[in-house]
PDB file of N, CA and C in Angstrom:
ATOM      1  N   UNK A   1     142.672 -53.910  82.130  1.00  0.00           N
ATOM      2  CA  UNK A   1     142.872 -53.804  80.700  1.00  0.00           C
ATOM      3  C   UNK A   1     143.178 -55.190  80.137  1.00  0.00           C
ATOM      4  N   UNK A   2     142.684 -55.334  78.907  1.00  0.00           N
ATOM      5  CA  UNK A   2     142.737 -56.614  78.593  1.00  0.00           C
ATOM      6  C   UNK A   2     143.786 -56.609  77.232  1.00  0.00           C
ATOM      7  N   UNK A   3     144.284 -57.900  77.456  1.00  0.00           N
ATOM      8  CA  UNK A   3     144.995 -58.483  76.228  1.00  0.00           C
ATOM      9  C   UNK A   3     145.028 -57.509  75.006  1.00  0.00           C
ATOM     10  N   UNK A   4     145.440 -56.763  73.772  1.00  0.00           N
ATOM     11  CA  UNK A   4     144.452 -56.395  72.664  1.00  0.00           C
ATOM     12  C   UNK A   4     144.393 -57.535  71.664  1.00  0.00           C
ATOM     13  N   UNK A   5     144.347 -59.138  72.073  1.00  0.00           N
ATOM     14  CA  UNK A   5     144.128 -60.106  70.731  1.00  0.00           C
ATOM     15  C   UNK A   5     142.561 -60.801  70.967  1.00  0.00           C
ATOM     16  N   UNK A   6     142.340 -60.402  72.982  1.00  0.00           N
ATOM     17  CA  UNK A   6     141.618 -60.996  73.320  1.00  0.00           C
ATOM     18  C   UNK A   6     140.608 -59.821  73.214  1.00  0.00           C
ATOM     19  N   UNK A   7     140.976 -58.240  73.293  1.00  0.00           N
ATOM     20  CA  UNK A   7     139.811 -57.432  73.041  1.00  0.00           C
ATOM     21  C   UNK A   7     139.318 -57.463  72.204  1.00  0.00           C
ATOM     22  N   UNK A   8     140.268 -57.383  70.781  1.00  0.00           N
ATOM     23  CA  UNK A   8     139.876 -57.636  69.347  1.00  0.00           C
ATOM     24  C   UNK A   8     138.961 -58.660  69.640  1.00  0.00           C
ATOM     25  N   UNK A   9     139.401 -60.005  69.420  1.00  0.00           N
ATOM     26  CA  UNK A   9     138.094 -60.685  69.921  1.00  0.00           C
ATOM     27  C   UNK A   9     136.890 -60.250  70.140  1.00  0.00           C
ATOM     28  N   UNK A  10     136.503 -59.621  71.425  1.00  0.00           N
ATOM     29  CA  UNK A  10     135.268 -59.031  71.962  1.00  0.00           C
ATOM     30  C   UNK A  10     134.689 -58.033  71.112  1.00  0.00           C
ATOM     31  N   UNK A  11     135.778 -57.638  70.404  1.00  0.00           N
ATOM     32  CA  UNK A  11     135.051 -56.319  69.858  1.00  0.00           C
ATOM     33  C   UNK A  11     134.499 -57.076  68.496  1.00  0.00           C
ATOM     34  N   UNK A  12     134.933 -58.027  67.816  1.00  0.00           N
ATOM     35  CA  UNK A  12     134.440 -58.631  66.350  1.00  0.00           C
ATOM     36  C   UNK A  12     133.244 -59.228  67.223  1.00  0.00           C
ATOM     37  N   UNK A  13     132.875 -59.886  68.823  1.00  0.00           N
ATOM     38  CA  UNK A  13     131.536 -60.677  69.038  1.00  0.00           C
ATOM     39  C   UNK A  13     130.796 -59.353  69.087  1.00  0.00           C
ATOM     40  N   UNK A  14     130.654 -58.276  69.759  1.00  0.00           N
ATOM     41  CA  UNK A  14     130.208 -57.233  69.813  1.00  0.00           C
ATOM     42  C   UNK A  14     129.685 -57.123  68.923  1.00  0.00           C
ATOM     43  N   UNK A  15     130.484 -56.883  67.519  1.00  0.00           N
ATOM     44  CA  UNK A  15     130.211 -55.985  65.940  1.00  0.00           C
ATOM     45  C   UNK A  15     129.111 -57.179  65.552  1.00  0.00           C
ATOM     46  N   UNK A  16     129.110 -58.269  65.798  1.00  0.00           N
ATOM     47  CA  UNK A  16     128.233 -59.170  65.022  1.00  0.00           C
ATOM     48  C   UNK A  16     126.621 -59.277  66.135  1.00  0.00           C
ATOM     49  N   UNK A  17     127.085 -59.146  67.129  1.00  0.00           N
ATOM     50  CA  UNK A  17     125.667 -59.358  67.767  1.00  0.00           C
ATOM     51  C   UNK A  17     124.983 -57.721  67.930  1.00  0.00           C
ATOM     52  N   UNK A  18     125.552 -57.211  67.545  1.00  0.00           N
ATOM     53  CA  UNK A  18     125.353 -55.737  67.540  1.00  0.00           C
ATOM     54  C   UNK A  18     124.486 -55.672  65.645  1.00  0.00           C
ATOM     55  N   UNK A  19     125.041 -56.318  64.973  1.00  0.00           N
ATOM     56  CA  UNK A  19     124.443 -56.514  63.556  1.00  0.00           C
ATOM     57  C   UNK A  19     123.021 -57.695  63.878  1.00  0.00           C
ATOM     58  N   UNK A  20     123.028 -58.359  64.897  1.00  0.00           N
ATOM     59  CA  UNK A  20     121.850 -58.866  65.012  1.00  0.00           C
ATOM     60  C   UNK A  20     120.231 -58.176  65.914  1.00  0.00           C
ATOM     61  N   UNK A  21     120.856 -57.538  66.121  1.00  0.00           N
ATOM     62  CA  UNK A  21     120.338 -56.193  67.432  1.00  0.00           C
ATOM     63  C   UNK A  21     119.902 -55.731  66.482  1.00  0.00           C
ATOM     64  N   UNK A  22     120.126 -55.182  65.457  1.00  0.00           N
ATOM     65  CA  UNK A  22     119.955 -54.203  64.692  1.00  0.00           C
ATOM     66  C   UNK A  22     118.717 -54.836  63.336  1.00  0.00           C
ATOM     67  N   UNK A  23     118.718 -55.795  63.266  1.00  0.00           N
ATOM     68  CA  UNK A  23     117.671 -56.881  62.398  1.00  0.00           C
ATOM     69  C   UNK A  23     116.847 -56.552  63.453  1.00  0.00           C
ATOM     70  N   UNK A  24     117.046 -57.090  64.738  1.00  0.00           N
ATOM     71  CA  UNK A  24     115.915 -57.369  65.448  1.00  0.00           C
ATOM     72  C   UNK A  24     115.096 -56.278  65.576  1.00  0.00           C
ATOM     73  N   UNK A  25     115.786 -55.007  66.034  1.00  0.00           N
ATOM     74  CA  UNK A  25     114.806 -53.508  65.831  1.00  0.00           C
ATOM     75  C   UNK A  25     114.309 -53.543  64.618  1.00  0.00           C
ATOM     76  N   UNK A  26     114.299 -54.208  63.561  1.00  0.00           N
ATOM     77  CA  UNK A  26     113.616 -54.259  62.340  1.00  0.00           C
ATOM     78  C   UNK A  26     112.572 -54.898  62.656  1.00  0.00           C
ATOM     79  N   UNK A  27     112.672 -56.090  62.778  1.00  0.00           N
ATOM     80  CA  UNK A  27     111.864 -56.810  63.193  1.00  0.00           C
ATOM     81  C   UNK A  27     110.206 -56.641  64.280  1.00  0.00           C
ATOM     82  N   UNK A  28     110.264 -55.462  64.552  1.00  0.00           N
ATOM     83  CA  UNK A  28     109.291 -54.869  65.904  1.00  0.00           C
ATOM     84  C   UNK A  28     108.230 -54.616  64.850  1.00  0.00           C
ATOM     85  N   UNK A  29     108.678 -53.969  64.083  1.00  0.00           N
ATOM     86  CA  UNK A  29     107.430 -53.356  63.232  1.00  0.00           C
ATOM     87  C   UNK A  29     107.033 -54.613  62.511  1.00  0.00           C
ATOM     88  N   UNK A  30     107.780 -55.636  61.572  1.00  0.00           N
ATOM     89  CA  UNK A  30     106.795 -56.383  61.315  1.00  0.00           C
ATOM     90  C   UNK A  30     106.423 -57.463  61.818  1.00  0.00           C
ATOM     91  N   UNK A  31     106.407 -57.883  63.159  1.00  0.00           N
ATOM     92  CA  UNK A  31     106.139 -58.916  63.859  1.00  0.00           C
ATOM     93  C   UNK A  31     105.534 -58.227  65.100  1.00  0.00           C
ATOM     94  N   UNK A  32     104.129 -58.019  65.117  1.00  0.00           N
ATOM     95  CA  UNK A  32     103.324 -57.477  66.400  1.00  0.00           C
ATOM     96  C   UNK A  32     103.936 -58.027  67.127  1.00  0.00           C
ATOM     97  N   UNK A  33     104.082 -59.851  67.414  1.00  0.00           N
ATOM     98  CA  UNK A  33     103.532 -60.084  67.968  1.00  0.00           C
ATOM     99  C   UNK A  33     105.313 -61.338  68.864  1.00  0.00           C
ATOM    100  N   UNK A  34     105.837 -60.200  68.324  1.00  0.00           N
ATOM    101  CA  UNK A  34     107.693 -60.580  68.991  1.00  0.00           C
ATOM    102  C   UNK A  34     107.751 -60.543  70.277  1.00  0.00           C
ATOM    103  N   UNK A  35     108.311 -61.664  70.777  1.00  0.00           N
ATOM    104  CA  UNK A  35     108.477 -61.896  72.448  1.00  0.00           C
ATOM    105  C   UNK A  35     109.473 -61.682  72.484  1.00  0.00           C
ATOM    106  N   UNK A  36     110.791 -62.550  71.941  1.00  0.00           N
ATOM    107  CA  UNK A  36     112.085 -62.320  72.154  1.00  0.00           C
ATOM    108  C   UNK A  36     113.184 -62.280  70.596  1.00  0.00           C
ATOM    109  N   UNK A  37     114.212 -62.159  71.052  1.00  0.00           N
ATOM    110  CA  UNK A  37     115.150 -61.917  70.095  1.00  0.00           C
ATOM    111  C   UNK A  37     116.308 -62.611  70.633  1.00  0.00           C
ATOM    112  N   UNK A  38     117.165 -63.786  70.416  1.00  0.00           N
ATOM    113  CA  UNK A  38     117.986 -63.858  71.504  1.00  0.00           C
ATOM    114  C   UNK A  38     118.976 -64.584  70.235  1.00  0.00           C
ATOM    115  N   UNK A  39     120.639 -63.972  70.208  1.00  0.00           N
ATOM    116  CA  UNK A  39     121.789 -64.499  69.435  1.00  0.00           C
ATOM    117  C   UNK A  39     122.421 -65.933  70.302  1.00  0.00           C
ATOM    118  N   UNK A  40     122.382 -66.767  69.705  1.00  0.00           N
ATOM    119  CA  UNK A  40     122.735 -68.297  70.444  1.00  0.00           C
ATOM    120  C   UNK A  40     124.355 -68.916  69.179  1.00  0.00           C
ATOM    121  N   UNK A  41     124.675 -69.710  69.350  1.00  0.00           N
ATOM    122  CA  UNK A  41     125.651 -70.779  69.000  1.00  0.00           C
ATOM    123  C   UNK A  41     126.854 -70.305  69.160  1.00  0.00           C
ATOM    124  N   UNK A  42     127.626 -70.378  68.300  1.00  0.00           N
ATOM    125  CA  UNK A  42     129.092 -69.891  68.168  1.00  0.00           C
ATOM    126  C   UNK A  42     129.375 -67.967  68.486  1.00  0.00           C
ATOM    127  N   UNK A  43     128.360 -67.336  67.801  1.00  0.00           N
ATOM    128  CA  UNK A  43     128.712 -66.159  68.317  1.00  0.00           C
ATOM    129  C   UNK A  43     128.223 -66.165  70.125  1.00  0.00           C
ATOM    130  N   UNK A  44     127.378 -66.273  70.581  1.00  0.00           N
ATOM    131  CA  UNK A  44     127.491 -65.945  71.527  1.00  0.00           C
ATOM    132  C   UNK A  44     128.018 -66.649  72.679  1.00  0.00           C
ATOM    133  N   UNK A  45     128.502 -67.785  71.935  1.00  0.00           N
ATOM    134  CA  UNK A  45     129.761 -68.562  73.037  1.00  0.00           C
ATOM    135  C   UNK A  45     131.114 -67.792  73.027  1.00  0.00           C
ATOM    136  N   UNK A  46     131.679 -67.182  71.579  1.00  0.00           N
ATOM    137  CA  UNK A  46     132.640 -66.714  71.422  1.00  0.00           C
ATOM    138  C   UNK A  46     133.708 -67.567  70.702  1.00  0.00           C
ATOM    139  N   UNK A  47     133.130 -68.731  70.273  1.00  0.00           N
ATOM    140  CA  UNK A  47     134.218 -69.160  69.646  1.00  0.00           C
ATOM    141  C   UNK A  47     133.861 -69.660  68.403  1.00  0.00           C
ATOM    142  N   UNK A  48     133.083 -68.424  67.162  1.00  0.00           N
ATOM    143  CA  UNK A  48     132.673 -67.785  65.879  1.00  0.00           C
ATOM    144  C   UNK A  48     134.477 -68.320  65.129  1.00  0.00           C
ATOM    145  N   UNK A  49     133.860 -68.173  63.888  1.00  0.00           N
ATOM    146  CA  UNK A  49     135.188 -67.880  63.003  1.00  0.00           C
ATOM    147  C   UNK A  49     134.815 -67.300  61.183  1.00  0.00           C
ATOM    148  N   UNK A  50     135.499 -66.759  60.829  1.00  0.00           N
ATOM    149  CA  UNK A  50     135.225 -66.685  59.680  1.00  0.00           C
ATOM    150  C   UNK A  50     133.963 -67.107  59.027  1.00  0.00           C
ATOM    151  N   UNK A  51     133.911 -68.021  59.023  1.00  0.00           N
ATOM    152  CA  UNK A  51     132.621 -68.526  58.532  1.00  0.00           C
ATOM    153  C   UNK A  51     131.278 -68.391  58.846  1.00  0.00           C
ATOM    154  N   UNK A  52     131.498 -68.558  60.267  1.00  0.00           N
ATOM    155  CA  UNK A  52     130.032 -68.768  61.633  1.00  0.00           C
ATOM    156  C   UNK A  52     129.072 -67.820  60.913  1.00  0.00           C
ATOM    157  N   UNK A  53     127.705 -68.578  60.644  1.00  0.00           N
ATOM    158  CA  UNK A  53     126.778 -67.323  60.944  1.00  0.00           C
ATOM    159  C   UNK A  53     126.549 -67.109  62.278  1.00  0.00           C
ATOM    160  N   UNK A  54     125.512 -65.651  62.051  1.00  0.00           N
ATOM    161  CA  UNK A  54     124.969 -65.390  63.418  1.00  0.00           C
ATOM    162  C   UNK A  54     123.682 -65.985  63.633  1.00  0.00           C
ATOM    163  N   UNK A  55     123.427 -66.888  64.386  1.00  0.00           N
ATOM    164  CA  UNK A  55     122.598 -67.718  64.405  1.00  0.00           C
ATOM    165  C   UNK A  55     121.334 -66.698  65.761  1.00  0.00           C
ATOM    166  N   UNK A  56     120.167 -66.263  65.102  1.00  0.00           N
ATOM    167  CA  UNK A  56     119.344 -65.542  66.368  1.00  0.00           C
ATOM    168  C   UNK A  56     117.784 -66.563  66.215  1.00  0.00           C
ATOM    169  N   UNK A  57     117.512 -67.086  67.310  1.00  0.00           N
ATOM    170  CA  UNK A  57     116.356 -67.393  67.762  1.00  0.00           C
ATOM    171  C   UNK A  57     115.338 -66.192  67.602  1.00  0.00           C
ATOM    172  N   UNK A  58     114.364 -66.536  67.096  1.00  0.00           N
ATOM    173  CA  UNK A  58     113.263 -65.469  66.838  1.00  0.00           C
ATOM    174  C   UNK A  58     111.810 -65.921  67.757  1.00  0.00           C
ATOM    175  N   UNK A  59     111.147 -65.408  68.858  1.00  0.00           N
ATOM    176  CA  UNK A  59     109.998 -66.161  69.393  1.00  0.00           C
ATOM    177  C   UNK A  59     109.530 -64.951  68.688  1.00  0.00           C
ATOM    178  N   UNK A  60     108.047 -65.367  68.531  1.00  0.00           N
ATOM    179  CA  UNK A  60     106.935 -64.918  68.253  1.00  0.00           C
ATOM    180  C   UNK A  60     105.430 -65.114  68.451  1.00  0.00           C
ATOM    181  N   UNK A  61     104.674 -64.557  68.870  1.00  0.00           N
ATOM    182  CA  UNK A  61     103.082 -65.405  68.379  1.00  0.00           C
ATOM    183  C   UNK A  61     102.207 -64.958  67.948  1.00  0.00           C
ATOM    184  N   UNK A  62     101.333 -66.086  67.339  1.00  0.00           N
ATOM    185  CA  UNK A  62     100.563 -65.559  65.852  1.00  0.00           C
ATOM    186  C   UNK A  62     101.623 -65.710  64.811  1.00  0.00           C
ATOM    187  N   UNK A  63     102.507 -66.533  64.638  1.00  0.00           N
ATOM    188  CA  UNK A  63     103.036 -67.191  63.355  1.00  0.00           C
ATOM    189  C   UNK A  63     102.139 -67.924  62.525  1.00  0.00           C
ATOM    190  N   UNK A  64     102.599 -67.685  61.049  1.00  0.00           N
ATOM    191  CA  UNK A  64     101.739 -68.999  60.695  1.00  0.00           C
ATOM    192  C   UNK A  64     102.193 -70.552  60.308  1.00  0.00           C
ATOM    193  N   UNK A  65     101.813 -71.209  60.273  1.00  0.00           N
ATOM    194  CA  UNK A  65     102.370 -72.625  60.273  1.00  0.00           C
ATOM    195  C   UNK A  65     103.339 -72.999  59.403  1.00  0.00           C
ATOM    196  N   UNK A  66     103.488 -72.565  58.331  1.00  0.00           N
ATOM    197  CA  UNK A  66     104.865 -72.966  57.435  1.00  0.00           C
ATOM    198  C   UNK A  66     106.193 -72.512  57.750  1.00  0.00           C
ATOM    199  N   UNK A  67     107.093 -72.775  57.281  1.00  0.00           N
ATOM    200  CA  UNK A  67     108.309 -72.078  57.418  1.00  0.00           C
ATOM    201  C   UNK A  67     108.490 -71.209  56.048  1.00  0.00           C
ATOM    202  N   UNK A  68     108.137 -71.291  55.100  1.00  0.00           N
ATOM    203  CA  UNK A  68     108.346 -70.389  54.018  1.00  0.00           C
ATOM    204  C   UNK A  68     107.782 -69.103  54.492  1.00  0.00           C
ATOM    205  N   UNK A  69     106.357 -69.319  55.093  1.00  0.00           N
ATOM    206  CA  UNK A  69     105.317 -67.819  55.341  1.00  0.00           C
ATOM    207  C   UNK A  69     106.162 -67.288  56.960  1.00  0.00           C
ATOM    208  N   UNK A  70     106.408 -67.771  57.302  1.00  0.00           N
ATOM    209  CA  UNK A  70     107.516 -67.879  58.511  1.00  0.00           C
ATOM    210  C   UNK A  70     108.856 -66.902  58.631  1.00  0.00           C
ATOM    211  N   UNK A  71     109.450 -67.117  57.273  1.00  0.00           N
ATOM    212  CA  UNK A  71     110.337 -66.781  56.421  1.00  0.00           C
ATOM    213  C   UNK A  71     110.151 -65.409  56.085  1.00  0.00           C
ATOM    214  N   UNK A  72     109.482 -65.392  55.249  1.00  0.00           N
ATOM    215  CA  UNK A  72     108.434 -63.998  54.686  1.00  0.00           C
ATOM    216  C   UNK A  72     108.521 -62.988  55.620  1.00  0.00           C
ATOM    217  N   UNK A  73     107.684 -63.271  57.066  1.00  0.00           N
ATOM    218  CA  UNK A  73     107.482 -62.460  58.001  1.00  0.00           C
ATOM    219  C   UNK A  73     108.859 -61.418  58.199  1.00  0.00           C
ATOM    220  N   UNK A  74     110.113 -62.136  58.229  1.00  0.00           N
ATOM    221  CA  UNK A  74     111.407 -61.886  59.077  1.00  0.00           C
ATOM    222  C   UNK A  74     112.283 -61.541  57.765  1.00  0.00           C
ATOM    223  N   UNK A  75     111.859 -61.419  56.613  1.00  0.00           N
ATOM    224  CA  UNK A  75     112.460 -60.961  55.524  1.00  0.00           C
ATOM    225  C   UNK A  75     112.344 -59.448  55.094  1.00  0.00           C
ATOM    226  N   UNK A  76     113.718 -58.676  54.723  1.00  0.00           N
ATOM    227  CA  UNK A  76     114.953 -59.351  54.321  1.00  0.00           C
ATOM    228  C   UNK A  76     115.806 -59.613  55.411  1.00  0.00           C
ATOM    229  N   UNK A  77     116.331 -60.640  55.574  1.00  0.00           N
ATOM    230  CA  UNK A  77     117.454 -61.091  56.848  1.00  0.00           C
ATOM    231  C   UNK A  77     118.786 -60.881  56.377  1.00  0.00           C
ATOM    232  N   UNK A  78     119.561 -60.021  56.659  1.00  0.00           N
ATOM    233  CA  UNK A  78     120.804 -60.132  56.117  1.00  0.00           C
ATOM    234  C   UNK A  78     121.414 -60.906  56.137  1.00  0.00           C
ATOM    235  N   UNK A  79     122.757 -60.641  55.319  1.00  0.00           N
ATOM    236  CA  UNK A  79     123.865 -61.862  55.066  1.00  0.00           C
ATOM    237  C   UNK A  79     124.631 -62.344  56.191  1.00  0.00           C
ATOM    238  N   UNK A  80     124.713 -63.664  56.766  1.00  0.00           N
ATOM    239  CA  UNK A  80     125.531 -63.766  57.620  1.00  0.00           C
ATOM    240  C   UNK A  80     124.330 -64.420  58.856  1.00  0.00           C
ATOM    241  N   UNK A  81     122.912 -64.305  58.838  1.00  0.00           N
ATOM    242  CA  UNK A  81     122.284 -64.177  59.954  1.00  0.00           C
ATOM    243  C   UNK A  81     121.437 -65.304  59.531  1.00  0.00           C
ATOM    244  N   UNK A  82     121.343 -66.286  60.544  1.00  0.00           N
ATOM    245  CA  UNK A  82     120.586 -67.833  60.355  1.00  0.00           C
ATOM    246  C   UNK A  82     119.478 -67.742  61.486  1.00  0.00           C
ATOM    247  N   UNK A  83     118.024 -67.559  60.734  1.00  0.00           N
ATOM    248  CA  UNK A  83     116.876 -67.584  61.979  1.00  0.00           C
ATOM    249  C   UNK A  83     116.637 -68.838  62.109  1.00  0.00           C
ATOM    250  N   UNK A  84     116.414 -68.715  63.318  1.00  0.00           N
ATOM    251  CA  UNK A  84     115.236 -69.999  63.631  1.00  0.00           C
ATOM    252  C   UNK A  84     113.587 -69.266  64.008  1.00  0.00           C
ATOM    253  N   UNK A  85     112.650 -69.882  63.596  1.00  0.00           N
ATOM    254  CA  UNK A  85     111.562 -68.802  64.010  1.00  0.00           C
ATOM    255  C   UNK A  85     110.018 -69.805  64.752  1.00  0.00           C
ATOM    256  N   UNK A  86     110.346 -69.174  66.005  1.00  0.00           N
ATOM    257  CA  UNK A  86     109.210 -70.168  66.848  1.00  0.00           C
ATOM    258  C   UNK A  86     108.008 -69.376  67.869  1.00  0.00           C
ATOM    259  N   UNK A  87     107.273 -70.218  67.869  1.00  0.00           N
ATOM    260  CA  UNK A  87     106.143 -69.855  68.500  1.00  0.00           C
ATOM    261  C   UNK A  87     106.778 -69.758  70.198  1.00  0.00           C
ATOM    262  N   UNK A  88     106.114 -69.102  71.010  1.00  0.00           N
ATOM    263  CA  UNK A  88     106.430 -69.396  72.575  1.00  0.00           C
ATOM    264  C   UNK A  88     106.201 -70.863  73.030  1.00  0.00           C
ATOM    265  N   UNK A  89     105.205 -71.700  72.417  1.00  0.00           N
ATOM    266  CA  UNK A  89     104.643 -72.953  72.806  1.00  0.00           C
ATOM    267  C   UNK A  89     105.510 -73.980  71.997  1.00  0.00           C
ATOM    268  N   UNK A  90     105.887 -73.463  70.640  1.00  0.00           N
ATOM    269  CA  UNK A  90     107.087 -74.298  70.129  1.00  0.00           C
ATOM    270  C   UNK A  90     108.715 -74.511  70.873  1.00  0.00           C
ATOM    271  N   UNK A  91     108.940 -72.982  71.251  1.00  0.00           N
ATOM    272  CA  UNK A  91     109.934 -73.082  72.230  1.00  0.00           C
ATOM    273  C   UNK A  91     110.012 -73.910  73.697  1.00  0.00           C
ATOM    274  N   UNK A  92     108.687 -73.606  73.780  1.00  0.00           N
ATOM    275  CA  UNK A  92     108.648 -74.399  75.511  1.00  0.00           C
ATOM    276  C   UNK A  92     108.773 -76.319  75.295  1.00  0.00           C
ATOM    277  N   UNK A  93     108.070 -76.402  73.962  1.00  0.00           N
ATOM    278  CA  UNK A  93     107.940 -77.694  73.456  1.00  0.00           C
ATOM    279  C   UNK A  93     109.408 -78.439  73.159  1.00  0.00           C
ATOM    280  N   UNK A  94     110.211 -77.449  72.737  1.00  0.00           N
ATOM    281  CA  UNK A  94     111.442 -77.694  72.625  1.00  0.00           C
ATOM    282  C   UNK A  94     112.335 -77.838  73.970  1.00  0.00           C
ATOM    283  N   UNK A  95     112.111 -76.703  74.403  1.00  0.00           N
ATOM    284  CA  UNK A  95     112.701 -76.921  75.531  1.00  0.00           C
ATOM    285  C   UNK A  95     112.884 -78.238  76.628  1.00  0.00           C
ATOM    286  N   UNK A  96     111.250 -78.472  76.447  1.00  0.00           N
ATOM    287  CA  UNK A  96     111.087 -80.009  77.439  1.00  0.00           C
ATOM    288  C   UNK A  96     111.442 -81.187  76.885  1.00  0.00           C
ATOM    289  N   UNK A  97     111.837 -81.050  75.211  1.00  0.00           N
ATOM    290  CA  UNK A  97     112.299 -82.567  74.829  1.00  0.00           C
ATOM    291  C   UNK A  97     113.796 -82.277  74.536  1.00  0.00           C
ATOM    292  N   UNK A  98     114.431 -81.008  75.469  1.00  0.00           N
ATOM    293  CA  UNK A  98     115.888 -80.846  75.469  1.00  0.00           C
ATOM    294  C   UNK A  98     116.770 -80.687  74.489  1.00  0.00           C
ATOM    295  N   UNK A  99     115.442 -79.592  73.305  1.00  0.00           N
ATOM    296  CA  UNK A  99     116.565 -79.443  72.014  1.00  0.00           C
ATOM    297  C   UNK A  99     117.830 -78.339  72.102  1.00  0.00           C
ATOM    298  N   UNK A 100     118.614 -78.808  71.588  1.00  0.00           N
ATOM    299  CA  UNK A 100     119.723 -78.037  71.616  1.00  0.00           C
ATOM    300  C   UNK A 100     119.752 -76.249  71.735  1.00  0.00           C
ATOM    301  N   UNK A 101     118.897 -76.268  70.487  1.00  0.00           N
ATOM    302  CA  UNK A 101     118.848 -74.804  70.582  1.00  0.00           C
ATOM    303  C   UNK A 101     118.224 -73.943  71.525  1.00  0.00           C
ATOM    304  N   UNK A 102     117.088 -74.703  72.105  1.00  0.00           N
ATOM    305  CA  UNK A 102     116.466 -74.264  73.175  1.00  0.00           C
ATOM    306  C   UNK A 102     117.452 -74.039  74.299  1.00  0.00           C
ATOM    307  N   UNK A 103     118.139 -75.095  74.289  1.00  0.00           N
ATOM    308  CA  UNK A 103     118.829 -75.163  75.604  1.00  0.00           C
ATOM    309  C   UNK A 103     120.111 -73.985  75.547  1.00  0.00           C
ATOM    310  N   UNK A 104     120.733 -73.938  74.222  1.00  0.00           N
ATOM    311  CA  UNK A 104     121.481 -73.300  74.595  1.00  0.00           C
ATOM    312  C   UNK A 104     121.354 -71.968  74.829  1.00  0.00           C
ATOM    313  N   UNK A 105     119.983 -71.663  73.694  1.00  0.00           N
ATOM    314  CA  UNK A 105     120.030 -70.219  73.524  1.00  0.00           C
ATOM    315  C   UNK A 105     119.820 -69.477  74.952  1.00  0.00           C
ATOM    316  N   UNK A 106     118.861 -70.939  75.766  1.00  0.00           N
ATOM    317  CA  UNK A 106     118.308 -69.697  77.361  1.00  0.00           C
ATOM    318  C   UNK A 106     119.644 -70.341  78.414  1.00  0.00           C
ATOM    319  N   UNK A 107     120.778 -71.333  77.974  1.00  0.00           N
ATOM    320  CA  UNK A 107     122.246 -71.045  78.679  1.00  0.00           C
ATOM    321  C   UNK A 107     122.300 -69.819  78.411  1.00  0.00           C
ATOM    322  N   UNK A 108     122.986 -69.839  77.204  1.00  0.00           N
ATOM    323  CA  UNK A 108     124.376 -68.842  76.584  1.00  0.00           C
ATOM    324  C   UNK A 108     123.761 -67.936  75.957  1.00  0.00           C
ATOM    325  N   UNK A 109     122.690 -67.499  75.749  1.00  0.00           N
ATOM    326  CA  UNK A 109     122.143 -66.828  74.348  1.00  0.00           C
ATOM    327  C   UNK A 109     122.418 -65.356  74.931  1.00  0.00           C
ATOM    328  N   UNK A 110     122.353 -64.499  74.027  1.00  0.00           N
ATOM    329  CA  UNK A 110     122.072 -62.917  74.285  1.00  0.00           C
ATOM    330  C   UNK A 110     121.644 -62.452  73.367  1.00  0.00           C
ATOM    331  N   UNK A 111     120.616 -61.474  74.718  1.00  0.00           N
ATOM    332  CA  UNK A 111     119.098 -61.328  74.258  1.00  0.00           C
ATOM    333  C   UNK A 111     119.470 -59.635  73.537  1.00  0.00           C
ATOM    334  N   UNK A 112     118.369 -59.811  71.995  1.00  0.00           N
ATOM    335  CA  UNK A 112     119.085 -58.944  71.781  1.00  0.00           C
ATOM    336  C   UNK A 112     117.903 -58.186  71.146  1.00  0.00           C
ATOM    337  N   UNK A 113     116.697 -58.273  71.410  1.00  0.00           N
ATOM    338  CA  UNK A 113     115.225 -57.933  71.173  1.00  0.00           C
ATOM    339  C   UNK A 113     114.102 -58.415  72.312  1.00  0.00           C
ATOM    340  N   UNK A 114     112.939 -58.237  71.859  1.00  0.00           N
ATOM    341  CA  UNK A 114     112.325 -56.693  71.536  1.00  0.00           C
ATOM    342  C   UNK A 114     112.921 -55.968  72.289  1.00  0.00           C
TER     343      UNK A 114
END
C-alpha cells in the first residue's frame, strides 16, 4: 500500500493520460492511417504540475505536408493536450539526429493508441 500523497499523485497521472487515451480512440476513425499514440514529457515522467500540458506524440502515415492540414486531421484536441504530429519516417528522422522528443517519448513515453 502506498503513501495516499504519493497515490494521489498516480491517480491525477492516470486521470490525465487516461484523458489522452481517450483523444486517441478518437483519433482511429479519422486518421486511417495511425501507427501510434504515445503520452511523453512531464506527464509521463510524473513530475506534471498545474500547468503541464499533456503532451502526446501522434505517428501517422499519409499526412499531408503542412502543419495547419496536419492540425485539421487531429482536430478538435482538447484543452490541456499539446500534439506533435509525425510521419513514421519523420520520427525515425528524428530519432537519428537525437531529438528530444523522439528520444524521450520511446524512453519514457506511454503508449496510449491505436
Amino acid at each position: 500500500m502506498s503513501h495516499p500523497v504519493v497515490q494521489g499523485r498516480q491517480d491525477e497521472q492516470d486521470a490525465l493520460v487516461r484523458r489522452a487515451g481517450d483523444w486517441a480512440k478518437q483519433l482511429r476513425g479519422r486518421l486511417p492511417g495511425l501507427v501510434s499514440v504515445t503520452v511523453f514529457g512531464s506527464v509521463a515522467r510524473g513530475d506534471f504540475n498545474l500547468w503541464s500540458d499533456i503532451d502526446v506524440l501522434v505517428v501517422a502515415n499519409g499526412l499531408p505536408d503542412g502543419y495547419l492540414e496536419r492540425a485539421d486531421l487531429v482536430s478538435p484536441v482538447p484543452p490541456g493536450i499539446q500534439p506533435v504530429i509525425w510521419t513514421p519516417a519523420e520520427l525515425e528522422g528524428a530519432r537519428s539526429r537525437k531529438n528530444p522528443i523522439a528520444i524521450e517519448a520511446e524512453a519514457a513515453g506511454i503508449p496510449v493508441g491505436p
